[in-house]
Protein backbone atom coordinates (compact mmCIF):
# COMPACT_ATOMS: atom_id res chain seq x y z
CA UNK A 1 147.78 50.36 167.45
CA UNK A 2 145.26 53.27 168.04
CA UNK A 3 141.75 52.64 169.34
CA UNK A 4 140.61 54.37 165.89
CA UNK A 5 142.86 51.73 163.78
CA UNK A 6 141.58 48.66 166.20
CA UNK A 7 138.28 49.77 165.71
CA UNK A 8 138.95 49.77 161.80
CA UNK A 9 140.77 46.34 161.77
CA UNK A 10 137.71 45.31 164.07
CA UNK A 11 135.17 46.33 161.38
CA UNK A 12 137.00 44.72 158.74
CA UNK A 13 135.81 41.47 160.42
CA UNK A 14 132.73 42.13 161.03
CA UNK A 15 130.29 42.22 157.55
CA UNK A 16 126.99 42.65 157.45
CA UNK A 17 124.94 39.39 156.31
CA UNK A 18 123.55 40.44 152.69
CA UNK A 19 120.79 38.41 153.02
CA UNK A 20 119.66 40.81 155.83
CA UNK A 21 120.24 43.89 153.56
CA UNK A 22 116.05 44.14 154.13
CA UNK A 23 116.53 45.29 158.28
CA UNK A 24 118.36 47.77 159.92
CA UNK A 25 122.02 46.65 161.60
CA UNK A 26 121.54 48.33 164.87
CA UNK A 27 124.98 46.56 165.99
CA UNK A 28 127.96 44.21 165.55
CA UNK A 29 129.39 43.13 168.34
CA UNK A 30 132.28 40.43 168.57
CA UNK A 31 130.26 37.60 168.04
CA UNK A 32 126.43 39.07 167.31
CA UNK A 33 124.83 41.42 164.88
CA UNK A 34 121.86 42.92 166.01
CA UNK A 35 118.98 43.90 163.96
CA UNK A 36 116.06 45.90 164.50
CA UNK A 37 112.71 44.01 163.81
CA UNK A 38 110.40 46.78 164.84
CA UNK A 39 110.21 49.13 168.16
CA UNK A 40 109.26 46.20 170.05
CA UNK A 41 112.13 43.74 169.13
CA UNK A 42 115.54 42.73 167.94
CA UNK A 43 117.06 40.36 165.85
CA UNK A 44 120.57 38.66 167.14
CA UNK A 45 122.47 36.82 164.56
CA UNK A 46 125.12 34.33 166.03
CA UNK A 47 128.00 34.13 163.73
CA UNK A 48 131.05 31.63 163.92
CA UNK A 49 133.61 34.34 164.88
CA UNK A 50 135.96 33.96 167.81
CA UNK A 51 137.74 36.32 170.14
CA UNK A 52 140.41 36.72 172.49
CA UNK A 53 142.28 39.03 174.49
CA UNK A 54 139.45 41.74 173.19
CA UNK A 55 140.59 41.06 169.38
CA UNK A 56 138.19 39.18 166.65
CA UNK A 57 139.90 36.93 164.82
CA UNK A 58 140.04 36.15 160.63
CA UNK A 59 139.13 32.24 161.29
CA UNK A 60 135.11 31.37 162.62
CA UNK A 61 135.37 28.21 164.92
CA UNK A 62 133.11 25.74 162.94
CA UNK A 63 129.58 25.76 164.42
CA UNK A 64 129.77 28.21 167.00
CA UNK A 65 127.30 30.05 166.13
CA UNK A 66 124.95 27.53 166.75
CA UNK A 67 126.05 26.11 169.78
CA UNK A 68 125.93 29.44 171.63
CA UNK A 69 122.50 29.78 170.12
CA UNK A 70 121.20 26.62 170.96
CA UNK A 71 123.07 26.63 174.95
CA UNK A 72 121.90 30.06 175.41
CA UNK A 73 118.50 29.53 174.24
CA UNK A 74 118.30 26.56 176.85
CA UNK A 75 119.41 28.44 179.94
CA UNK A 76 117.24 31.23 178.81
CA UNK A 77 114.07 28.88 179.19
CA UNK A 78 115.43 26.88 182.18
CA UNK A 79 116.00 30.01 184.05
CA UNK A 80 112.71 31.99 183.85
CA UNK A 81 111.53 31.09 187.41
CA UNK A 82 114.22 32.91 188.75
CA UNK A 83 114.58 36.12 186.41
CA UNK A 84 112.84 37.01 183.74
CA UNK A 85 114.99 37.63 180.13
CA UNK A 86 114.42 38.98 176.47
CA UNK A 87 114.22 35.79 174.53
CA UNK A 88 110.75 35.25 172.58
CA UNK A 89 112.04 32.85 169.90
CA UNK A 90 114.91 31.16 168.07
CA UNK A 91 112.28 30.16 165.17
CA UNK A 92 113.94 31.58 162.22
CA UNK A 93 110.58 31.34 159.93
CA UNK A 94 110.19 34.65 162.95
CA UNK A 95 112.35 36.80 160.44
CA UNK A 96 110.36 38.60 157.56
CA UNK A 97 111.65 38.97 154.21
CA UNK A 98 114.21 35.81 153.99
CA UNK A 99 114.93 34.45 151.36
CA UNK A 100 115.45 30.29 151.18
CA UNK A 101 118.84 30.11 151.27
CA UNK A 102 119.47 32.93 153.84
CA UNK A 103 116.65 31.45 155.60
CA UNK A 104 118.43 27.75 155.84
CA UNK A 105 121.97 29.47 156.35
CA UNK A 106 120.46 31.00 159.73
CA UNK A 107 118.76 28.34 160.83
CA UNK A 108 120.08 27.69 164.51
CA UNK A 109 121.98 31.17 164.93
CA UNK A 110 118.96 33.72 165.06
CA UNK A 111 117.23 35.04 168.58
CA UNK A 112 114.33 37.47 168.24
CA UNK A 113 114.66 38.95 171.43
CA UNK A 114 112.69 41.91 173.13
CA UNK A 115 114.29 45.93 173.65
CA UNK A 116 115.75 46.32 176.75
CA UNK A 117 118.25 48.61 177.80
CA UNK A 118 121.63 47.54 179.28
CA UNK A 119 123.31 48.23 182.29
CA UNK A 120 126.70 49.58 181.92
CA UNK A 121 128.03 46.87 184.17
CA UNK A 122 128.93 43.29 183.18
CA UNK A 123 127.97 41.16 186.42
CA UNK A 124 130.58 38.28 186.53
CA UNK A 125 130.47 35.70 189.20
CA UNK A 126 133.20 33.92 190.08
CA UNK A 127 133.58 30.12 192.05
CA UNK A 128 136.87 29.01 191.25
CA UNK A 129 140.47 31.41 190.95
CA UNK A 130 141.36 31.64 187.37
CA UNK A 131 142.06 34.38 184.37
CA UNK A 132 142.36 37.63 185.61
CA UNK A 133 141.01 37.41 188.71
CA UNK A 134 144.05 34.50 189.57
CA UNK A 135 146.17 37.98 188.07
CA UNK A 136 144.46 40.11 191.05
CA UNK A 137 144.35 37.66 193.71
CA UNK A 138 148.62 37.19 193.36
CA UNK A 139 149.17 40.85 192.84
CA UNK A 140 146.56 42.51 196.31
CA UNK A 141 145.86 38.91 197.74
CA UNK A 142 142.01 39.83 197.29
CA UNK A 143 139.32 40.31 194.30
CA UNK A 144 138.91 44.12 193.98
CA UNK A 145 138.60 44.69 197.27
CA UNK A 146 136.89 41.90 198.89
CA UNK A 147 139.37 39.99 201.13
CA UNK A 148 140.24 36.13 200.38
CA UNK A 149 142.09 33.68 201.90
CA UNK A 150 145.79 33.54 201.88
CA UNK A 151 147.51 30.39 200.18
CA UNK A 152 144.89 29.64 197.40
CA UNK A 153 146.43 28.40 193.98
CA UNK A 154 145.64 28.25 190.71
CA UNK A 155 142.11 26.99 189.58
CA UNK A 156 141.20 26.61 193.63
CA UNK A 157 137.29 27.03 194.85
CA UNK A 158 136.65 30.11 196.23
CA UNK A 159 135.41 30.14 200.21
CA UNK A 160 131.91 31.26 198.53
CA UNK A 161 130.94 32.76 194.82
CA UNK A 162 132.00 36.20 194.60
CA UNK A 163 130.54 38.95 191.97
CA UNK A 164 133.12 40.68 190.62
CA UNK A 165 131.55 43.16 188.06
CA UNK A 166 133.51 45.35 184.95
CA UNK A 167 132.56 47.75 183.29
CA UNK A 168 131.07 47.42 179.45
CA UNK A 169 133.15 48.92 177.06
CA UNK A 170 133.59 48.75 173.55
CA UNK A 171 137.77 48.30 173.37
CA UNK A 172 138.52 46.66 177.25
CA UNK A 173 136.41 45.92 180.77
CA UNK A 174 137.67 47.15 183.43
CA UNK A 175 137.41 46.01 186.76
CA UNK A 176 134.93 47.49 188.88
CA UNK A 177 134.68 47.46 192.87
CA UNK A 178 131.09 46.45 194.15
CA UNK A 179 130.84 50.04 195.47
CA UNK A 180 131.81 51.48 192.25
CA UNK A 181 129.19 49.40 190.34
CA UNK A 182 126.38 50.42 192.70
CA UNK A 183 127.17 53.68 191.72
CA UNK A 184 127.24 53.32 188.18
CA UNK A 185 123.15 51.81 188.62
CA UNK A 186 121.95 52.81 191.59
CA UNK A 187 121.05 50.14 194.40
CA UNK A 188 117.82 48.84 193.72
CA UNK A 189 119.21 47.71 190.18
CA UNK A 190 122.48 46.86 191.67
CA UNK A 191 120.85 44.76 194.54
CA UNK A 192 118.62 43.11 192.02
CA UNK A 193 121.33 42.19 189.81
CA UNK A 194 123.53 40.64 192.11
CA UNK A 195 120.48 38.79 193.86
CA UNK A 196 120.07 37.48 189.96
CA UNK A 197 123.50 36.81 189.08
CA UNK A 198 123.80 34.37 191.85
CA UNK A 199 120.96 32.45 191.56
CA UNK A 200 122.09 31.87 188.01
CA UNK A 201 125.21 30.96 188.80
CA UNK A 202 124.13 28.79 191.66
CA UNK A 203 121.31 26.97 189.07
CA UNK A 204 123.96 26.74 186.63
CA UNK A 205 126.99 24.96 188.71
CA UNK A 206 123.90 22.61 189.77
CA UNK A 207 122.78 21.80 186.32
CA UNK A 208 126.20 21.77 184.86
CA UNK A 209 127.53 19.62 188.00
CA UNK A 210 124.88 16.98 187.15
CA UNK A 211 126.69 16.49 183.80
CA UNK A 212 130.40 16.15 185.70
CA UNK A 213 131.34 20.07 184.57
CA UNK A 214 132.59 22.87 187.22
CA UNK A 215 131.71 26.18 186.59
CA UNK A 216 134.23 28.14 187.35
CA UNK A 217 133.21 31.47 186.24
CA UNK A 218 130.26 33.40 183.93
CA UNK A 219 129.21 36.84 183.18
CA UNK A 220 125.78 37.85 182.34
CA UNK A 221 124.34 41.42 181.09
CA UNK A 222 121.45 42.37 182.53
CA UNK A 223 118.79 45.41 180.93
CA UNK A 224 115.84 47.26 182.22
CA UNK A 225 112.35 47.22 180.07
CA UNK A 226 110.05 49.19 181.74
CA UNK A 227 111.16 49.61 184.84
CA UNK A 228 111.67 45.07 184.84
CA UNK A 229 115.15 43.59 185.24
CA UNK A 230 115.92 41.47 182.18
CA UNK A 231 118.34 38.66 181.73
CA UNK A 232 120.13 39.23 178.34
CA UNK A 233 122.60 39.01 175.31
CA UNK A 234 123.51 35.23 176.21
CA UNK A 235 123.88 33.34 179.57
CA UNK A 236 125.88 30.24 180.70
CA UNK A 237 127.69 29.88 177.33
CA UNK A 238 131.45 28.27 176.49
CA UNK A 239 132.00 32.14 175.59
CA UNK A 240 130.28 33.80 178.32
CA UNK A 241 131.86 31.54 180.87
CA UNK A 242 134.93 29.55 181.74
CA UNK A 243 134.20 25.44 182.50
CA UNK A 244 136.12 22.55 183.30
CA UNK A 245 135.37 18.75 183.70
CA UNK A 246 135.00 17.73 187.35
CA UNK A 247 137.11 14.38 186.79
CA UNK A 248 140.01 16.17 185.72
CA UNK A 249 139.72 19.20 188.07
CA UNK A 250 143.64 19.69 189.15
CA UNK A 251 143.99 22.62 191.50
CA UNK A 252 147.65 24.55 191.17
CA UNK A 253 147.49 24.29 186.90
CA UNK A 254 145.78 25.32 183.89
CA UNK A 255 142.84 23.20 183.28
CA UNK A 256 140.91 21.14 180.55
CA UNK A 257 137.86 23.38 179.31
CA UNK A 258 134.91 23.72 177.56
CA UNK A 259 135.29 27.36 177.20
CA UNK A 260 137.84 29.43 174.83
CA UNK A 261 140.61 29.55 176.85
CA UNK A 262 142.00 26.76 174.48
CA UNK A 263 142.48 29.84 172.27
CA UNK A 264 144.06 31.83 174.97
CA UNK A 265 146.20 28.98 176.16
CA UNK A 266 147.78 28.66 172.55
CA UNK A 267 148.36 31.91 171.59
CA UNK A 268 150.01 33.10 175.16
CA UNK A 269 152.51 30.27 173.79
CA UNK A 270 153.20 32.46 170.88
CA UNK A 271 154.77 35.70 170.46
CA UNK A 272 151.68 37.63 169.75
CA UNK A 273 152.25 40.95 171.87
CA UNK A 274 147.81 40.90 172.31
CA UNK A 275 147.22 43.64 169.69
CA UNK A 276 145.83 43.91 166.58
CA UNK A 277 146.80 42.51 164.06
CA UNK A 278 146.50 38.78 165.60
CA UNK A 279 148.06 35.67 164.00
CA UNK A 280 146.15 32.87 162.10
CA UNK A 281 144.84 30.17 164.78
CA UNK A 282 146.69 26.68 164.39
CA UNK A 283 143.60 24.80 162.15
CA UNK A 284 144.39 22.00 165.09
CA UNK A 285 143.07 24.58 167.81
CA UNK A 286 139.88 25.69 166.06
CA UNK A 287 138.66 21.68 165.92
CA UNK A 288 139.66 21.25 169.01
CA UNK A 289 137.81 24.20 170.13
CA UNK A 290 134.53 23.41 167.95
CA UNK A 291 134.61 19.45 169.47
CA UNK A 292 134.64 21.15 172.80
CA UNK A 293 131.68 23.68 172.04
CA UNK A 294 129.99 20.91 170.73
CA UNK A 295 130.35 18.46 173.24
CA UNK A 296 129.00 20.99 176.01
CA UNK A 297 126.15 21.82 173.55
CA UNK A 298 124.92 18.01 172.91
CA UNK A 299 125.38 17.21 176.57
CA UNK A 300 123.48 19.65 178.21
CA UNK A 301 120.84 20.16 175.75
CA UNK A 302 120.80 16.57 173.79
CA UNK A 303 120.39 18.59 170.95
CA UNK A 304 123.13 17.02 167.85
CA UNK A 305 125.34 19.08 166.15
CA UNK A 306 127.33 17.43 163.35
CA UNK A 307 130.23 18.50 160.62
CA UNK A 308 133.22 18.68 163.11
């Protein structure tokens, strides 16, 4: 399929909320649409959709929305001592104009964030060997040119976190040597962003250790407001990251998660060739992935989410 047909089938998916007919839709991304408030601020929406493999599927996964709300919204507060972000609130009474019902339907998905604008690098750091970066070690026995080891396996901690950026692009990310992304955004934004990124990820495989979860991986966006480095989009979320319970951590094979690659675990069993169109999702794997979202959500923030 044609980027222009993808991005056709892609738009299919994505509908604008009617109840939000009032603001302008600045953006819809695979999960988020993004409204504009005023010059000052944005509106995200969180919807239920899923995605893998760089496709948006038909199904939502029950709840999701407001679990990535809710889990982003909590590392966004946790982690203001160590860089500042966009969030200003997750109050939905925030929004002008709602109606009742539109007003109870987003209850839990909306972030009224402030303007920032992004990098054109997505900084992911990396702990463990898994997804495509267990794909690079196997085929150049390194990560994009930073040497590792020889003899790791499978789901195996990494010597030291490693940031592995990509670039941020609407169909695929690509890969991205640490040279090449200091290039892309010069070094005092480059040096500030990977001083950032790892003091994320290092509070985050503390917190989430505490509650008996690895982190194995993450990305997080990062965007400049006058002249400040901003954490943004979301941060330390079952979409944004890969994570795996510590008691059944099993170096050499696939691994239980609280992340989506349930999804990409069943459909690499199918014969889904990774293009547009995808198949239906098994109704089996979208509870399983919305107990899982949910779980991670109610541990780490205490906050309940029923209906699943």
């Amino acid at each position: 399929m044609t980027n222009s047909s993808t991005e056709a089938y892609l738009g299919a998916r994505i509908a604008p909320d009617p109840g939000l007919a009032h603001l302008q839709l600045v953006g819809a991304g695979k999960v988020r649409d993004v409204y504009a408030l005023d010059d000052e601020l944005l509106l995200f929406v969180t919807s239920d959709r899923i995605s893998a493999f760089d496709v948006i599927f038909a199904e939502g996964v029950p709840h999701k929305g407001r679990v990535l709300t809710a889990v982003a919204a909590h590392w966004f507060e946790r982690t203001r001592h160590l860089v500042p972000n966009h969030l200003v609130t997750t109050d939905v009474d925030a929004v002008p104009g709602l109606a009742p019902d539109v007003r109870a339907r987003l209850a839990g998905r909306v972030m009224v964030v402030r303007r920032a604008r992004p990098t054109p690098v997505e900084w992911v750091v990396r702990g463990y060997l898994a997804g495509s970066g267990w794909k690079e070690y196997r085929a150049s026995g390194g990560l994009w040119g930073q040497t590792l080891p020889a003899g790791l396996r499978l789901a195996d901690r990494l010597p030291e976190p490693l940031l592995t950026p990509t670039t941020k692009d609407d169909d695929h990310d690509l890969p991205l040597t640490l040279d090449a992304a200091r290039a892309r955004v010069g070094s005092d934004v480059f040096d500030g962003a990977r001083a950032a990124a790892f003091a994320l990820f290092d509070e985050g495989t503390r917190v989430l250790g505490d509650l008996g979860i690895l982190l194995a991986d993450t990305k997080f966006e990062f965007g400049l407001r006058d002249g400040e480095l901003l954490l943004i989009d979301e941060a330390l979320t079952p979409d944004s990251s890969r994570m795996w319970p510590s008691d059944a951590w099993t170096p050499g094979e696939n691994q239980a998660s609280y992340d989506k690659q349930i999804l990409r675990d069943w459909l690499e069993s199918t014969t889904w060739n990774m293009e547009p169109p995808p198949p239906a999702i098994d109704p089996d794997v979208l509870v399983r992935l919305a107990r899982r979202y949910i779980d991670l959500c109610e541990r780490l923030t205490g906050r309940r989410i029923t209906g699943v």
